[in-house]
Protein backbone atom coordinates (compact mmCIF):
# COMPACT_ATOMS: atom_id res chain seq x y z
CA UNK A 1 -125.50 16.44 -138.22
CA UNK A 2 -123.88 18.56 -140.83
CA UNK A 3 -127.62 19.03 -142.32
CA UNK A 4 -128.42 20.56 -138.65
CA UNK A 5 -125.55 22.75 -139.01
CA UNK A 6 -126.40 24.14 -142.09
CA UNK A 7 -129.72 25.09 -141.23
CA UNK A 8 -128.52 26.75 -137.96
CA UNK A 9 -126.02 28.46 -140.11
CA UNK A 10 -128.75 29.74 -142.86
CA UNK A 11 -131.43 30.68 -140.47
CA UNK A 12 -128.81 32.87 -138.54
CA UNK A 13 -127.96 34.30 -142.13
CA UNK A 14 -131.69 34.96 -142.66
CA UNK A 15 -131.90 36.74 -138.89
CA UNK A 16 -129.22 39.05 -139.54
CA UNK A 17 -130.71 40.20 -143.57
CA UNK A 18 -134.29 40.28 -142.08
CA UNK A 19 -132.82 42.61 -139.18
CA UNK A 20 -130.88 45.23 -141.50
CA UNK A 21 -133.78 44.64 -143.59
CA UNK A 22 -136.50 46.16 -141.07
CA UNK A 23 -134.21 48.84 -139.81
CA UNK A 24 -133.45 49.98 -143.29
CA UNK A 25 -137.08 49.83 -144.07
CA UNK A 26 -137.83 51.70 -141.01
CA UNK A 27 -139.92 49.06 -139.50
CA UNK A 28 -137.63 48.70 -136.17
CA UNK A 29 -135.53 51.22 -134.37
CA UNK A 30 -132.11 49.96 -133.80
CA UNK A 31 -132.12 50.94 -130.88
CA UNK A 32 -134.80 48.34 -129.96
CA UNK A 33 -134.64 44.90 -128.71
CA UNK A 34 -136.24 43.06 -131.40
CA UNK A 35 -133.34 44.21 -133.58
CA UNK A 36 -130.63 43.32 -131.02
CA UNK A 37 -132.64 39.70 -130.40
CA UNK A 38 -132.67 38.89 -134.05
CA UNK A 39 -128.73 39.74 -134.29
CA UNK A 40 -127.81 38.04 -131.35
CA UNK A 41 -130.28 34.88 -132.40
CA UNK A 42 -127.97 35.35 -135.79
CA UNK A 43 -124.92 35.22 -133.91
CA UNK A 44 -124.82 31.79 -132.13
CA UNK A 45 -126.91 30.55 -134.59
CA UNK A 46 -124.27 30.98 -137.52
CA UNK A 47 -121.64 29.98 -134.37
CA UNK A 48 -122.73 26.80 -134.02
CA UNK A 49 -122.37 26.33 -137.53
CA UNK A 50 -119.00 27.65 -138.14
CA UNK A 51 -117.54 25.93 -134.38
CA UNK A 52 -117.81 22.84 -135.60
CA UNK A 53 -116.50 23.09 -138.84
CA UNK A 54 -113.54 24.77 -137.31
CA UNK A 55 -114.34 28.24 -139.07
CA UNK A 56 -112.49 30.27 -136.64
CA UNK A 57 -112.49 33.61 -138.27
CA UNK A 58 -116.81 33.29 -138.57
CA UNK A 59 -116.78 32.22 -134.89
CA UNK A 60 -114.77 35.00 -133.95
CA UNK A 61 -116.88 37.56 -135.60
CA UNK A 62 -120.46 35.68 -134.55
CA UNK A 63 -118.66 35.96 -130.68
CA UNK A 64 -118.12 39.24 -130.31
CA UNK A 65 -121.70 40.66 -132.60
CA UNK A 66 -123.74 38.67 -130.07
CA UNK A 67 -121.97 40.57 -127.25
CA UNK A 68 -122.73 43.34 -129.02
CA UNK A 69 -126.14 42.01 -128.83
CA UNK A 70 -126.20 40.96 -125.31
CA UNK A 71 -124.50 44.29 -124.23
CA UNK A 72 -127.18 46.32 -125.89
CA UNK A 73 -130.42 44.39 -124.35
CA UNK A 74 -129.14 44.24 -121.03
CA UNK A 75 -128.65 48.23 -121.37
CA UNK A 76 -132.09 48.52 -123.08
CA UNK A 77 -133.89 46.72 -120.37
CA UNK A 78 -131.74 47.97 -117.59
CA UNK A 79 -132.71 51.57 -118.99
CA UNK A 80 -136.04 50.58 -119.74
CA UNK A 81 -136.73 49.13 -115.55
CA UNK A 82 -135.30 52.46 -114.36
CA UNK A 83 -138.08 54.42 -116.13
């Protein structure tokens, strides 16, 4: 199990660097919901690493960055159906 956890916990480490990655490089807007999807996949991925492992300060942060997340693609799509 803690195997599992580590990889959730790595790939949601590798979401979040590929994400600032593209934006930096100009390859997605960050305004777009590919970015948001990839932070918010980062987000509970690295949170169900860190609940377990009672890392309380990671959860909190990975909590509120994927509402972030989810606040920002339900405004993109909302915006996006009223076009």
């Amino acid at each position: 199990m803690d195997i599992l956890l580590d990889v959730f916990g790595w790939a949601g480490g590798a979401a979040f660097v590929l994400a600032y990655y593209l934006v930096s490089a100009g390859k997605l807007k960050a305004e777009g919901w590919e970015y948001q999807a990839l932070n918010l996949f980062g987000a509970v991925a690295v949170g169900l690493s860190a609940f377990p492992k009672k890392a309380w300060p990671a959860l909190g942060l990975e909590v509120v960055w994927g509402a972030i997340a989810l606040i920002s693609l339900a405004r993109f799509f909302k915006e996006k159906k009223s076009i």
